[in-house]
Protein backbone atom coordinates (compact mmCIF):
# COMPACT_ATOMS: atom_id res chain seq x y z
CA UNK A 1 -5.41 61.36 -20.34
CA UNK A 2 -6.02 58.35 -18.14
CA UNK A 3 -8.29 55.63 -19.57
CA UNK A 4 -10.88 54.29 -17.39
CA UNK A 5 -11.56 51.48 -19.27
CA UNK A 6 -11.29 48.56 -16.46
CA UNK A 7 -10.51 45.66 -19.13
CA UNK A 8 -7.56 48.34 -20.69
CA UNK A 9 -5.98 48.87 -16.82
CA UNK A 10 -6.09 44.48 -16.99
CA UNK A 11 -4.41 44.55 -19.99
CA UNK A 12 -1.94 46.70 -19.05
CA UNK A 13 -0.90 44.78 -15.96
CA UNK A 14 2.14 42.94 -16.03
CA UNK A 15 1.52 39.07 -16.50
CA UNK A 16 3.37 36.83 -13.91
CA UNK A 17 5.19 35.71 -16.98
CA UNK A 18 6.24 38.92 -18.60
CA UNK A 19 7.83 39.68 -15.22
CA UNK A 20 9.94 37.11 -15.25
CA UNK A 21 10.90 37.46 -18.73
CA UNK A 22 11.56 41.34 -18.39
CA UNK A 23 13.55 40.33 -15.36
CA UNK A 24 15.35 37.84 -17.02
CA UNK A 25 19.09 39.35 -16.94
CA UNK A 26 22.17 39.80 -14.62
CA UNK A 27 20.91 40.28 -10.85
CA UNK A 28 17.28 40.02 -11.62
CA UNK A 29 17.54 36.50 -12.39
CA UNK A 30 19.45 35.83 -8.98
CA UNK A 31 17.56 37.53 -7.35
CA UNK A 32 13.91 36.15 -8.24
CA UNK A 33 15.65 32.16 -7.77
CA UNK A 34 16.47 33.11 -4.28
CA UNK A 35 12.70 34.80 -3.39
CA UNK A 36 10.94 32.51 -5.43
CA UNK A 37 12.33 28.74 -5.21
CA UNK A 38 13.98 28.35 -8.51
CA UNK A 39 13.99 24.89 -9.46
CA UNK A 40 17.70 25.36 -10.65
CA UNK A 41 18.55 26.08 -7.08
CA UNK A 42 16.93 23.28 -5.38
CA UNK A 43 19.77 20.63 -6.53
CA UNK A 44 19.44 17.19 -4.00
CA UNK A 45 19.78 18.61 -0.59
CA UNK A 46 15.51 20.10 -1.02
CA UNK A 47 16.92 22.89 1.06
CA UNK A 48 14.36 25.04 -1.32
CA UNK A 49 10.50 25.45 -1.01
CA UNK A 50 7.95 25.64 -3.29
CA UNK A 51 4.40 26.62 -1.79
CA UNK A 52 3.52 27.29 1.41
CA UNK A 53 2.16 30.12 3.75
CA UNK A 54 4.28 33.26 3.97
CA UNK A 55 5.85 32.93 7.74
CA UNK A 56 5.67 29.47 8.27
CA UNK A 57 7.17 27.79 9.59
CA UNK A 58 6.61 29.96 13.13
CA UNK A 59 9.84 28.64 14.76
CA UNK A 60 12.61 26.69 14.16
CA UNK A 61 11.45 22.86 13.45
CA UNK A 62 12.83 19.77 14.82
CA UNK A 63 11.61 17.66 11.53
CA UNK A 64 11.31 18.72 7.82
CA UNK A 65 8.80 15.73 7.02
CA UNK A 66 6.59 13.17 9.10
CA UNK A 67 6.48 8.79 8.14
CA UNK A 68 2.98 7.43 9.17
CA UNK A 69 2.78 4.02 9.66
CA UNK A 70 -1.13 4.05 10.66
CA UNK A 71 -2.42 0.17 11.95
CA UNK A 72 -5.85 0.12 11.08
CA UNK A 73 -8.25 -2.04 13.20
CA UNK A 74 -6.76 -1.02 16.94
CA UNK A 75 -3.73 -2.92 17.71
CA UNK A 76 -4.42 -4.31 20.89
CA UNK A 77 -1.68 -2.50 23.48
CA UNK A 78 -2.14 -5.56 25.74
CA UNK A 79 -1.05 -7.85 23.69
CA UNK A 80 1.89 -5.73 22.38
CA UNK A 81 3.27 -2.89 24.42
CA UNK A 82 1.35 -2.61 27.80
CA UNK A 83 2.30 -5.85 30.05
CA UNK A 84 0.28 -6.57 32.43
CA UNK A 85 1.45 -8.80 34.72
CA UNK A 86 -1.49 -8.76 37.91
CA UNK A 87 -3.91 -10.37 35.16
CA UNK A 88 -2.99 -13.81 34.82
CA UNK A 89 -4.06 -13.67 39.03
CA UNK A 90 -7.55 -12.34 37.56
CA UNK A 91 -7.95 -14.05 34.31
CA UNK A 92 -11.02 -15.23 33.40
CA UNK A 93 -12.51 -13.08 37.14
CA UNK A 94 -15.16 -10.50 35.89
CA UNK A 95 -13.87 -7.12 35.27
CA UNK A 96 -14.58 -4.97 38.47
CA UNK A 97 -17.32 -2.45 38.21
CA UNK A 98 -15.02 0.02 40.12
CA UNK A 99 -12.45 -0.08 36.94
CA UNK A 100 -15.62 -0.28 34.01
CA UNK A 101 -17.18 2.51 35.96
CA UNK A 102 -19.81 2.44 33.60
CA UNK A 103 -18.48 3.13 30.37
CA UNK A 104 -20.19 2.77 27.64
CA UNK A 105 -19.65 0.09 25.50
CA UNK A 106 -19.92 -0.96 21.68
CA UNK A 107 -22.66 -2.56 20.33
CA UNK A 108 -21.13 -5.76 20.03
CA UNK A 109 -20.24 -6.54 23.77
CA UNK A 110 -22.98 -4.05 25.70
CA UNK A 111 -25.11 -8.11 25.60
CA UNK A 112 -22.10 -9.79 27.13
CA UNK A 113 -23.13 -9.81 30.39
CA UNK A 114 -19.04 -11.68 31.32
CA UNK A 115 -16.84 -9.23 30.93
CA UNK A 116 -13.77 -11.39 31.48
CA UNK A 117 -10.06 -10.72 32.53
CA UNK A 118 -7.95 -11.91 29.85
CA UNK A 119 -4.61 -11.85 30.42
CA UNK A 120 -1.91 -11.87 27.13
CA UNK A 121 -1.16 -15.36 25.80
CA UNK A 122 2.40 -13.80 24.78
CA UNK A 123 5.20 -13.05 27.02
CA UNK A 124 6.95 -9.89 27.42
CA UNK A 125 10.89 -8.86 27.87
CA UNK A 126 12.78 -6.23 28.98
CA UNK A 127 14.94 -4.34 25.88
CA UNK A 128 17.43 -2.11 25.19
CA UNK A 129 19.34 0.42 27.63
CA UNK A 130 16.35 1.84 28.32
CA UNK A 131 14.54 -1.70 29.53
CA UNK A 132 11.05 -0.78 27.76
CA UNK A 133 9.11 -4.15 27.99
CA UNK A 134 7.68 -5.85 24.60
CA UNK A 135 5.80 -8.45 23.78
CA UNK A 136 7.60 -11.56 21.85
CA UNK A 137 5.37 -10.56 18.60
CA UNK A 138 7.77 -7.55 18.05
CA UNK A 139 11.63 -9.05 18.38
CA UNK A 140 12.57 -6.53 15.36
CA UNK A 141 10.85 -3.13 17.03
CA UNK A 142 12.70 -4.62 20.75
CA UNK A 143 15.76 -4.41 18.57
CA UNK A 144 15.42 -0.22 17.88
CA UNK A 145 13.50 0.50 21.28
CA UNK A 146 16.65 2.93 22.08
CA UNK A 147 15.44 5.17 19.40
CA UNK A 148 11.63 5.26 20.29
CA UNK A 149 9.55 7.24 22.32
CA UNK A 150 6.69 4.76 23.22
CA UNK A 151 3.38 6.30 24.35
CA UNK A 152 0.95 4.43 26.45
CA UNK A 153 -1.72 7.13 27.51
CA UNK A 154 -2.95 7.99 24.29
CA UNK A 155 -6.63 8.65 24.38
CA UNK A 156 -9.55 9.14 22.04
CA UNK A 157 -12.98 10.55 21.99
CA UNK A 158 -14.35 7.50 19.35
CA UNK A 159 -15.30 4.51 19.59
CA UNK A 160 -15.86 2.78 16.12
CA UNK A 161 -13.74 2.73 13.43
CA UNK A 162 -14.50 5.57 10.71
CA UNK A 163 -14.90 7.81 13.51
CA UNK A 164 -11.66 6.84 15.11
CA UNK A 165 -9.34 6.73 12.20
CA UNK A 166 -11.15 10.39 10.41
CA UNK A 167 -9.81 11.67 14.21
CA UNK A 168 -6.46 11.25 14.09
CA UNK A 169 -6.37 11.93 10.28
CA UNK A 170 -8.51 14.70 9.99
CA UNK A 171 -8.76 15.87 13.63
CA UNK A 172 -12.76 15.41 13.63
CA UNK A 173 -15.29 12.59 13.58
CA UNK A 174 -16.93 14.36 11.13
CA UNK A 175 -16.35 13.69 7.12
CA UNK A 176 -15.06 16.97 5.08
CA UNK A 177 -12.41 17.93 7.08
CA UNK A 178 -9.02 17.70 5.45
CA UNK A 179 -6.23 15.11 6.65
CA UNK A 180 -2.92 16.00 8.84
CA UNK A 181 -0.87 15.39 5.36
CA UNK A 182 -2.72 17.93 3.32
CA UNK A 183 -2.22 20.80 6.35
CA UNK A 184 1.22 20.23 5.97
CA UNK A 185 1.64 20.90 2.37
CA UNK A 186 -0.62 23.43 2.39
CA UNK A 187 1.08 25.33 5.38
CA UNK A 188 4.68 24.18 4.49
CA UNK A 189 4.56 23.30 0.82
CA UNK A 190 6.95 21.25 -0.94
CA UNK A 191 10.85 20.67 -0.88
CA UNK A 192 10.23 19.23 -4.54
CA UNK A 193 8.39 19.67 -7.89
CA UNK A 194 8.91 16.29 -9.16
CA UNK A 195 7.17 14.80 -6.55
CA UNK A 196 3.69 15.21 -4.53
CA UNK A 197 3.75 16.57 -0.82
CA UNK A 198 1.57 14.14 0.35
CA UNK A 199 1.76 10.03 -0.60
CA UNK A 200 -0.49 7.64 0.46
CA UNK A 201 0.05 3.42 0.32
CA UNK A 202 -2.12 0.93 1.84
CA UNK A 203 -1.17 -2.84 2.29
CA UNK A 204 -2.36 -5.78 4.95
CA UNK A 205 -6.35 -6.34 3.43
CA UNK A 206 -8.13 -9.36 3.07
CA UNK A 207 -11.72 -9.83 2.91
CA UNK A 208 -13.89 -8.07 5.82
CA UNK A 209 -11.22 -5.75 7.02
CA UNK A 210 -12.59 -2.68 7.84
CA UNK A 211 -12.59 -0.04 4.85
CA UNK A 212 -10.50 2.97 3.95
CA UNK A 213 -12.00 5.58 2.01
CA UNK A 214 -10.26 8.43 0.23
CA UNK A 215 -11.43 11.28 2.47
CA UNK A 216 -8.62 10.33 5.03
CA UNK A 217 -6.53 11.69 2.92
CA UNK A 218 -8.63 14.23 0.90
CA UNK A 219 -7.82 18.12 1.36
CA UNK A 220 -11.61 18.96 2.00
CA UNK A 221 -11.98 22.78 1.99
CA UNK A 222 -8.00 23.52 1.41
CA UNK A 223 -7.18 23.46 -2.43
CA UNK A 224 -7.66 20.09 -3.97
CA UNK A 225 -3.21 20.26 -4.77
CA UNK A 226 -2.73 19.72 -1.23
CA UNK A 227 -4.80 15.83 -1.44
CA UNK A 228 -2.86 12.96 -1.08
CA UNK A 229 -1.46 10.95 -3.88
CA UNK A 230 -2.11 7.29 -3.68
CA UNK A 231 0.34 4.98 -5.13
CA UNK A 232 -0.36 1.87 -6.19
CA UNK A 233 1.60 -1.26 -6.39
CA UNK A 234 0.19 -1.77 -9.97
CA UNK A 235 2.01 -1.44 -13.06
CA UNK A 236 1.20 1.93 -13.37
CA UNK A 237 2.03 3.57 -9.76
CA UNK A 238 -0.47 6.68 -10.25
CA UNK A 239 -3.21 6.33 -12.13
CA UNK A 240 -4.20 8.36 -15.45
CA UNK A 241 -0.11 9.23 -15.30
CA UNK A 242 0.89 7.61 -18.23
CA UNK A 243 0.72 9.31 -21.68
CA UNK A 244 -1.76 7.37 -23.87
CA UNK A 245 -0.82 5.26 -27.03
CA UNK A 246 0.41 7.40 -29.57
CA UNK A 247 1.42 10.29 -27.61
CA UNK A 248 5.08 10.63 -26.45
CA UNK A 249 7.06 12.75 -24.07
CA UNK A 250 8.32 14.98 -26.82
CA UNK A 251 4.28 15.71 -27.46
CA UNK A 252 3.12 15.77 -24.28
CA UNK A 253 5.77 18.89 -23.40
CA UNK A 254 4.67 21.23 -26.78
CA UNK A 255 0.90 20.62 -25.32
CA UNK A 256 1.90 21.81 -22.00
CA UNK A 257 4.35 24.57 -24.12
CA UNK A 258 1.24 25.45 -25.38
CA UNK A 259 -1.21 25.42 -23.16
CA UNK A 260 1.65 28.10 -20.91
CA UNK A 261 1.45 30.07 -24.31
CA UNK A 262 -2.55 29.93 -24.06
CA UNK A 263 -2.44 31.08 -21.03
CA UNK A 264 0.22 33.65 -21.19
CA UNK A 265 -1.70 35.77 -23.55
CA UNK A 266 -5.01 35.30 -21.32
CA UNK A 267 -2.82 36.79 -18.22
CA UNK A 268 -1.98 39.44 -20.61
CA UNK A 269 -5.60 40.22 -21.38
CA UNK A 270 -7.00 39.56 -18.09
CA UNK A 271 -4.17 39.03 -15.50
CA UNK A 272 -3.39 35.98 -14.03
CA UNK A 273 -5.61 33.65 -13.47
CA UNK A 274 -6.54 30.03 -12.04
CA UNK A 275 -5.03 28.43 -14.80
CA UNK A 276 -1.77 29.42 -13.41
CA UNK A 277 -2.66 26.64 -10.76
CA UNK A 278 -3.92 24.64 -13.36
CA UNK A 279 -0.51 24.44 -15.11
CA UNK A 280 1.40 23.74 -12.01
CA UNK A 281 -0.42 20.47 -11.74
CA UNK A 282 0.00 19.62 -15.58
CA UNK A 283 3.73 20.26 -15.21
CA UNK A 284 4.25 18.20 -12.14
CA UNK A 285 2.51 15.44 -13.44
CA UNK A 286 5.09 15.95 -16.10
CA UNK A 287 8.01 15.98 -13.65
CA UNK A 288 6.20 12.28 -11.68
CA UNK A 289 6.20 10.71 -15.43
CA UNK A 290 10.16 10.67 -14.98
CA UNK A 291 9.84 10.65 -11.22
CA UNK A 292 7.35 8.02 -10.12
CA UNK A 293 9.27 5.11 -12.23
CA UNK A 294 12.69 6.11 -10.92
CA UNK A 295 10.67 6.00 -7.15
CA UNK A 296 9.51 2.31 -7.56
CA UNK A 297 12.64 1.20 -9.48
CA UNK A 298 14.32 -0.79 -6.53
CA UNK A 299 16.83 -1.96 -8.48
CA UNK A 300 19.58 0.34 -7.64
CA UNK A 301 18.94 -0.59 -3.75
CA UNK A 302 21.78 -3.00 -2.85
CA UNK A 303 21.56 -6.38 -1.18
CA UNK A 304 22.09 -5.13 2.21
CA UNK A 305 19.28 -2.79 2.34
CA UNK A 306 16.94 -6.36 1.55
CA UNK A 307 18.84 -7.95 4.31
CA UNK A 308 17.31 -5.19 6.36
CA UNK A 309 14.28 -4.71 5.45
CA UNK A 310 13.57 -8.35 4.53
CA UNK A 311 12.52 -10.28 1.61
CA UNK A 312 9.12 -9.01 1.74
CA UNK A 313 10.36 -5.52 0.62
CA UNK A 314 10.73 -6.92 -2.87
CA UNK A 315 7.14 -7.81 -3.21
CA UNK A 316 5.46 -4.65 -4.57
CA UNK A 317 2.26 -3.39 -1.92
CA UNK A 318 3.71 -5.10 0.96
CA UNK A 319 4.45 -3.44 4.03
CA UNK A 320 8.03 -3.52 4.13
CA UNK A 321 8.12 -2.31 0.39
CA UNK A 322 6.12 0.16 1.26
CA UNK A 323 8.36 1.35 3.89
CA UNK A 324 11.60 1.11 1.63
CA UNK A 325 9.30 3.56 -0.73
CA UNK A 326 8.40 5.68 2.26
CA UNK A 327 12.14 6.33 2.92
CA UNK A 328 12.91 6.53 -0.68
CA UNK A 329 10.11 9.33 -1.58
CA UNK A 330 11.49 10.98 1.62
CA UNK A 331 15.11 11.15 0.49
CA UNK A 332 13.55 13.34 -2.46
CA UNK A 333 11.75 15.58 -1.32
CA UNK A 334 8.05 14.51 0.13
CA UNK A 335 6.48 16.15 3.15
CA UNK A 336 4.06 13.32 4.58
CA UNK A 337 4.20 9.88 3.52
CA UNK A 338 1.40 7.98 5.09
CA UNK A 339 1.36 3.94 5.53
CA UNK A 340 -2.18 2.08 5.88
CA UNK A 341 -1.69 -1.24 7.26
CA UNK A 342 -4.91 -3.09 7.66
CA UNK A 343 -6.49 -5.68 9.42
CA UNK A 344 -6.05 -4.82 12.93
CA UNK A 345 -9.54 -5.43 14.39
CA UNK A 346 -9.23 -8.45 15.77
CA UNK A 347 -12.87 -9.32 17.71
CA UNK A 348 -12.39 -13.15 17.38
CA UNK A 349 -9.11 -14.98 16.93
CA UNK A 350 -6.92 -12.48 18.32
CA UNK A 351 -3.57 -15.10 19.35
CA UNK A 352 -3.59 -16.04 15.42
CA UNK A 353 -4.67 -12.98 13.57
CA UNK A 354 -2.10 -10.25 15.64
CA UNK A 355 0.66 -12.76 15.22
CA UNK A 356 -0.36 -12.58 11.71
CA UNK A 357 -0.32 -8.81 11.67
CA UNK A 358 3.15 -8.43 13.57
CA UNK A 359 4.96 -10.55 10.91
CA UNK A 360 4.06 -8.60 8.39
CA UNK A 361 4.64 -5.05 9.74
CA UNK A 362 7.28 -5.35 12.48
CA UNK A 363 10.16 -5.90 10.51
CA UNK A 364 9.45 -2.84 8.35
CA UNK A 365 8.54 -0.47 10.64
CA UNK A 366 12.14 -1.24 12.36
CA UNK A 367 13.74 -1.63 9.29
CA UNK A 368 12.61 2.26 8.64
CA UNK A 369 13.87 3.45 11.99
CA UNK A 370 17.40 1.87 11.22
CA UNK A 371 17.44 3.24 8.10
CA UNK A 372 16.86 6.66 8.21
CA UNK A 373 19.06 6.78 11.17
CA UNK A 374 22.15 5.22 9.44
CA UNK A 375 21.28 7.52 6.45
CA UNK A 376 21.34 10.84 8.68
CA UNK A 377 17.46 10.89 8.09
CA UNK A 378 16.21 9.91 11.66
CA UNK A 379 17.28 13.55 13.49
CA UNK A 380 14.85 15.37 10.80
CA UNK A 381 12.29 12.98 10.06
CA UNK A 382 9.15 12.03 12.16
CA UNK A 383 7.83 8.48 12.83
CA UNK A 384 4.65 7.50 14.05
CA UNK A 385 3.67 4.29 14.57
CA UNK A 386 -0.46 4.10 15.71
CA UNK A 387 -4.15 3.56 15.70
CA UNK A 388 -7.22 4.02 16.11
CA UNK A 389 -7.98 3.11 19.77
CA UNK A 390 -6.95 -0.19 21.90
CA UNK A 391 -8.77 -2.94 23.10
CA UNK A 392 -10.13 -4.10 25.42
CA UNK A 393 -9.06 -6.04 28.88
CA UNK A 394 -11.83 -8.65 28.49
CA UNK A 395 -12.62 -10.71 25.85
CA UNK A 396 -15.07 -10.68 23.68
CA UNK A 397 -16.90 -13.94 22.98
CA UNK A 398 -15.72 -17.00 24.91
CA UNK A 399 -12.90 -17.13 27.13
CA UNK A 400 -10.87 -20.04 24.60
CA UNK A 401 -7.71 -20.63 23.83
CA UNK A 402 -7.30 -19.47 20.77
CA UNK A 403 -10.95 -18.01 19.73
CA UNK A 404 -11.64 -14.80 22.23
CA UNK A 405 -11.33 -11.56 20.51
CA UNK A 406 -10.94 -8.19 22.43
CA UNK A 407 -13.49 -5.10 21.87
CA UNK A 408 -12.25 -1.36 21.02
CA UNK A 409 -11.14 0.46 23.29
CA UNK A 410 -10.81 4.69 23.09
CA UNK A 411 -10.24 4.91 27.06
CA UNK A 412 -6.24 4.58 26.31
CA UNK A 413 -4.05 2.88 23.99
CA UNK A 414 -0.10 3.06 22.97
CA UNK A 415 1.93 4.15 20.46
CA UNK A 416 4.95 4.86 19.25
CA UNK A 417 7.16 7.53 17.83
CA UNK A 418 10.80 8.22 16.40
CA UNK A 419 13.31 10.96 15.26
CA UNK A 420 11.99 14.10 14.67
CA UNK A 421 12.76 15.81 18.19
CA UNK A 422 10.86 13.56 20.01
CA UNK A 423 12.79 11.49 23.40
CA UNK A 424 14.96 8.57 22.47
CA UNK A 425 14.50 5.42 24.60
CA UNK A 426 11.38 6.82 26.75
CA UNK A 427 8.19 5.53 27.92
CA UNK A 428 5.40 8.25 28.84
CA UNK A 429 2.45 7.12 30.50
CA UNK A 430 0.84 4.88 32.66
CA UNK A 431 -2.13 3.07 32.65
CA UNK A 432 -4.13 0.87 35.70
CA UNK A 433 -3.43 -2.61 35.99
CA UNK A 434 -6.02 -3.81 33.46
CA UNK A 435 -4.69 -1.35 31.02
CA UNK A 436 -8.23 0.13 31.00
CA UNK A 437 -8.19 3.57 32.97
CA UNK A 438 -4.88 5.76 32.58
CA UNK A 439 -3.17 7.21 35.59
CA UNK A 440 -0.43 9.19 34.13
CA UNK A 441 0.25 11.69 31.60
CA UNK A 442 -3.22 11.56 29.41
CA UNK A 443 -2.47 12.57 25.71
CA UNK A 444 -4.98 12.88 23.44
CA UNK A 445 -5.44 12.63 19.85
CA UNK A 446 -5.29 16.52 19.71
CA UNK A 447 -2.72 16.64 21.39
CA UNK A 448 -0.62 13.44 19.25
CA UNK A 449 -1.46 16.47 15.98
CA UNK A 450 -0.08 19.60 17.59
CA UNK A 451 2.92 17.85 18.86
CA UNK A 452 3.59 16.75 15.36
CA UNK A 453 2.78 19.95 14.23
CA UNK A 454 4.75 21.73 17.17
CA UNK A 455 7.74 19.50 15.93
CA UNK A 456 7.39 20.63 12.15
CA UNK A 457 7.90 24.56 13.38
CA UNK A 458 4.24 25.09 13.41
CA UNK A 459 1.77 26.25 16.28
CA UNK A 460 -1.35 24.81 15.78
CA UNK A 461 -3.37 27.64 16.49
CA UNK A 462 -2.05 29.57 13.80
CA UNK A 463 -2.17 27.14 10.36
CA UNK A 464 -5.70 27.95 9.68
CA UNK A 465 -8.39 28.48 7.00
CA UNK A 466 -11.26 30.50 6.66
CA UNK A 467 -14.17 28.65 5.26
CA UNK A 468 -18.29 29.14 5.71
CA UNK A 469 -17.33 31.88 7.71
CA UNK A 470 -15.16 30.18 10.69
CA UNK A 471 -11.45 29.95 10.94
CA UNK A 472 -10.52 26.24 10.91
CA UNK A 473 -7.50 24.04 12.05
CA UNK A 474 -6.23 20.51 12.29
CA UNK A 475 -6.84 20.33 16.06
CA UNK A 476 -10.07 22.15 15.69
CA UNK A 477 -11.11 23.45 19.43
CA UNK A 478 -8.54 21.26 21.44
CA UNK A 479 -5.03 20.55 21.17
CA UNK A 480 -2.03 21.01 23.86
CA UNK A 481 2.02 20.19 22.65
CA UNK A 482 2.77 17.02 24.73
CA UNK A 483 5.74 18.37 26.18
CA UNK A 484 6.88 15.74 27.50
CA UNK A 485 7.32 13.73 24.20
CA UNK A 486 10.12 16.24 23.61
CA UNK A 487 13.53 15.81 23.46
């Protein structure tokens, strides 16, 4: 006779882990390594996956895994990748009203009733094969400008700072939405288990630079696995990682032995069960007390790759080191590595504080692209090199040698990208001759995410998730692929 009893039929279903030890002979076992992602199978090439959404990715990718390098402040494009040349005939002339046309300005210049030209105090060079111009502030990034795809129409809907930067990380203005990296591991999931999807570093601060909070990298509605890890340059990379005094790694795995035995005879009883998640986490944080050291441990990097990369690159929470991680936690399996570099809003001072800034990024970030080319890395792995907005034509404050400043600006600003399917030694866009108004190719911010996403084998419109009753997605309402970024 069939028993009704609903806790009896729960008891009677077959626990995740009774499956697997029922199925644990001959074929079985091959068979369940090749549906399931055994760790056994994954070996060094991460050609496994562990996680993700059943038919994802939608077509065949370009890149397996996306580098970051985010310049927080708004790099001014003037000063670095958008010459203009007609300004130094209208420097220090007020900015014609038939270029402004109106636009609404920040708080801090709306008062300035000068908006003045102000030309670039730096001078600019053709580079490369492909004869993309540079300013003198980047002579390492004019060294790999064969291998980049530099964008000068990007566009953005915001014009201060939090607003800006939760945009292209989260793909809204809005706080609670989660950020690019945590879409990606929870739509692709992870080519390792000793390692977290998404890592975070952050380098460049000093007193007064604007803030970063953790919600640019937070998961928001998607399940809290698929935040970003932030490592530190402390002693201890991750914090709470480390076993406390007295317990060992021999301890710590019978706890987690036991805890999987707790829970085994609760999934008996009840079925599975959260704690199944739970347990993942405990047992990867097992796998990055082994991992994370071995990560940071430069030690067993030769000289050359310092020669590269600079001396900076031994100094932990630089830049450069940063990038040497970035590269490193790629090589082993890490979806989205994302590189804060702050200190970027330069409203006073600009000739001495972006000089600043370019020493101590633009050896790394070139550094990166050489390396993961020379490594094989570069066809597979996206670089992005960006911020917020621009700046402005006119200066801010007076017209000085070395005091003006330059005010945001969302109505374009540049970028670059590398690897990853994206065109090698191209320029796309075009903006006026005050670099104010574009007049070819508008991209924006949208459509920066669902090219990335396009170039990871995903279409946008499709990684979603249902929450308060909507469908949600990393481009939200907007979003086209920027063909023309593609190789």
């Amino acid at each position: 006779m069939l028993n009704d009893d609903p806790h009896t039929a729960m008891r009677n279903r077959l626990s995740r882990r009774q499956f697997f030890g029922r199925a644990g002979g001959g074929i079985g076992v091959a068979a369940l390594a090749s549906l399931l992602g055994s760790d056994a199978q994954a070996g060094d090439s991460h050609s496994e996956r562990f996680g993700g959404l059943a038919g994802l990715p939608h077509f065949t990718p370009r890149a397996r895994r996306v580098i970051f390098l985010f310049q927080s402040g708004g790099p001014s494009q003037i000063d670095l990748f958008d010459h203009k040349p007609l300004l130094a005939r209208s420097h220090g002339e007020q900015l014609p009203e038939s270029i402004r046309m109106g636009q609404l300005l920040t708080g801090m210049t709306t008062d300035q009733k000068e908006k003045l030209v102000t030309r670039s105090r730096f001078k600019f060079a053709r580079h490369g094969r492909c004869g993309a111009e540079l300013s003198e502030l980047l002579p390492h990034t004019a060294g790999v400008v064969d291998d980049l795809c530099i964008v000068k129409s990007l566009h953005t809907d915001a014009i201060n700072h939090e607003q800006g930067i939760m945009l292209v990380q989260t793909g809204s203005q809005q706080p609670g939405r989660p950020s690019i990296g945590s879409w990606l591991s929870y739509g692709l999931g992870s080519e390792t288990r000793n390692l977290p999807d998404f890592v975070v570093f952050s380098s460049g601060a000093r007193p007064g630079d604007q803030p970063l909070s953790g919600r640019l990298w937070g998961s928001s509605f998607l399940p809290a696995r698929h935040q970003g890890t932030k490592l530190r340059s402390a002693r201890d990379a991750v914090l709470f990682l480390s076993d406390p005094p007295g317990i060992d790694r021999a301890t710590r795995r019978r706890m987690l032995d036991g805890l999987a035995e707790l829970e085994q005879l609760q999934a008996e009883a009840y079925g599975p069960s959260a704690l199944d998640a739970r347990l993942d986490q405990y047992e990867r944080a097992f796998n990055m007390q082994r991992a994370i050291p071995q990560l940071t441990n430069l030690s067993d990097e030769p000289q050359h790759t310092f020669d590269l990369y600079g001396e900076q690159a031994k100094q932990p929470g630089t830049f450069a080191a940063n990038c040497l991680l970035a590269r490193r936690l790629i090589e082993r399996g890490t979806r989205f590595v994302q590189l804060f570099h702050r200190g970027w809003d330069h409203h006073e001072k600009l000739p001495e504080f972006i000089r600043l800034k370019c020493g101590e990024t633009d050896r790394g970030a070139a550094a990166l692209v050489v390396d993961l080319k020379q490594r094989g890395l570069l066809d597979d792995t996206l670089v992005v090199w960006a911020g917020e907005f621009g700046r402005t034509v006119f200066c801010q404050g007076p017209l000085t040698a070395g005091d003006y400043g330059r005010d945001h600006h969302p109505r374009n600003f540049t970028i670059w990208m590398a690897g990853g399917g994206v065109k090698r030694g191209a320029t796309i866009g075009r903006t006026d001759d005050y670099s104010y108004n574009i007049v070819e190719d508008p991209i924006h911010v949208h459509d920066l995410q669902a090219t990335t996403l396009h170039l990871l084998g995903i279409d946008h419109e499709r990684l979603t998730y249902r929450f308060q009753g909507r469908d949600y997605r990393l481009t939200d309402v907007a979003g086209n692929v920027a063909t023309k970024l593609l190789a």
